[in-house]
Protein backbone atom coordinates (compact mmCIF):
# COMPACT_ATOMS: atom_id res chain seq x y z
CA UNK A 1 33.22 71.15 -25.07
CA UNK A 2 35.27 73.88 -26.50
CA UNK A 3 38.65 74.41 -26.91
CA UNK A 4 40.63 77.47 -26.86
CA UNK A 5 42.79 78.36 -29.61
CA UNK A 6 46.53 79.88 -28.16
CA UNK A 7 48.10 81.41 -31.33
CA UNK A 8 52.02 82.52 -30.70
CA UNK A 9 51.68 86.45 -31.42
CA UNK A 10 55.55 86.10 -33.49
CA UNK A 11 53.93 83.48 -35.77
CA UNK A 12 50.53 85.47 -36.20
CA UNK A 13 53.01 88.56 -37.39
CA UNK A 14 54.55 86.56 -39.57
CA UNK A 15 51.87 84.86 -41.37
CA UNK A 16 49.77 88.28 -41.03
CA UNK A 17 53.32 89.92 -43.16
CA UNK A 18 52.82 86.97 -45.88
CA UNK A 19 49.63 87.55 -46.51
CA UNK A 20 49.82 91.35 -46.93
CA UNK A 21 53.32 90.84 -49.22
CA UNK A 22 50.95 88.08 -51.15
CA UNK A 23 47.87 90.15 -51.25
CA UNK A 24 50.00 93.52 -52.70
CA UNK A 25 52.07 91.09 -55.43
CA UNK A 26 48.60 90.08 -56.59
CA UNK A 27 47.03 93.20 -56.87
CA UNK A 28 50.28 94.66 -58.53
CA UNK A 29 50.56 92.03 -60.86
CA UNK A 30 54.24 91.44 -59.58
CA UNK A 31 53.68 88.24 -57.87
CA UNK A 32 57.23 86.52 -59.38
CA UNK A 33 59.11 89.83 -58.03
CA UNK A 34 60.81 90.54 -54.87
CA UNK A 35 59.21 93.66 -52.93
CA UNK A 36 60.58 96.89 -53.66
CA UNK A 37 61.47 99.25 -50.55
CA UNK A 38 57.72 100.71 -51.59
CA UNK A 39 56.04 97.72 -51.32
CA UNK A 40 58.49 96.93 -48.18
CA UNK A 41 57.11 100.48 -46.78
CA UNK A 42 53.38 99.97 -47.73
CA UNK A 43 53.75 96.80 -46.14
CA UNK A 44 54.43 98.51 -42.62
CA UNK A 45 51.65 100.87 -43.10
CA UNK A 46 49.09 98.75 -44.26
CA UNK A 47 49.41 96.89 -40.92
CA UNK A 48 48.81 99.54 -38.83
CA UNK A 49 46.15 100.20 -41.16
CA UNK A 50 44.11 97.24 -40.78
CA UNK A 51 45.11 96.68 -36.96
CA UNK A 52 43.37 100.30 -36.32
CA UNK A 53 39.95 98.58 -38.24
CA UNK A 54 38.93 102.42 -39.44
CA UNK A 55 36.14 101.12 -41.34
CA UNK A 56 38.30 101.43 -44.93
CA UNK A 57 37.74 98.56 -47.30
CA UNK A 58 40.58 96.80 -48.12
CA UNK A 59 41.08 98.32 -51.33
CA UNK A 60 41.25 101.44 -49.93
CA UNK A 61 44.02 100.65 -47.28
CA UNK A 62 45.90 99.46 -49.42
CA UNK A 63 45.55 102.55 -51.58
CA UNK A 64 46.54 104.74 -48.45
CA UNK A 65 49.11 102.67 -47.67
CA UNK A 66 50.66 102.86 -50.94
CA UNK A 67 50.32 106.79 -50.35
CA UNK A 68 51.95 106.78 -47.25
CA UNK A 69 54.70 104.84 -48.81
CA UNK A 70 55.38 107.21 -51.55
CA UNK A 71 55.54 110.02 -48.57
CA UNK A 72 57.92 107.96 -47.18
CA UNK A 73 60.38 107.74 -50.25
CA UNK A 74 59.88 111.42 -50.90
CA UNK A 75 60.93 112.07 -47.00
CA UNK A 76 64.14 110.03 -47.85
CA UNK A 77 65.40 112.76 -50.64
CA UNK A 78 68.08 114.39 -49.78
CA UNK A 79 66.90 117.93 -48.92
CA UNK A 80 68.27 120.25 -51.58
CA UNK A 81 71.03 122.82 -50.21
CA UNK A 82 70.33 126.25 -49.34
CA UNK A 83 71.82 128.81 -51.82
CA UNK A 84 74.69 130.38 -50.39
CA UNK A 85 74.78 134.24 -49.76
CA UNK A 86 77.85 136.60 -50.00
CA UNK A 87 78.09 139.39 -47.78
């Protein structure tokens, strides 16, 4: 007889972020640290990462995620001011 497993999709995400925050502090070496807005935005992109199962290893997800993260801070710059021209 089997039974079927019913898994409450807010407590999957949650346990799914843990182990993604746990799984970056360890291969950072920064497990005692609280995550940095680039860890916080790797984070968000490795999940769509792995939920889209492209065939990367883990490794390299997390390396692209990490990537996209970086893209992410550089989008937040402030862009730098056009120079002004005089008539």
């Amino acid at each position: 007889m089997s039974e079927t497993l019913h898994i409450d999709a807010t407590h999957l995400e949650q346990v799914l972020d843990r182990f993604i925050y746990n799984l970056g502090c360890e291969l950072t070496g920064r497990a005692e640290q609280q995550p940095t807005l680039r860890d916080r935005f790797a984070m968000a992109a490795l999940q769509g990462l792995l939920a889209a199962n492209n065939g990367r290893t883990l490794q390299g997800s997390i390396s692209v995620a990490y990537e996209i993260a970086d893209a992410m801070l550089e989008a937040r710059k402030p862009a730098e001011p056009k120079p002004e021209t005089t008539p």
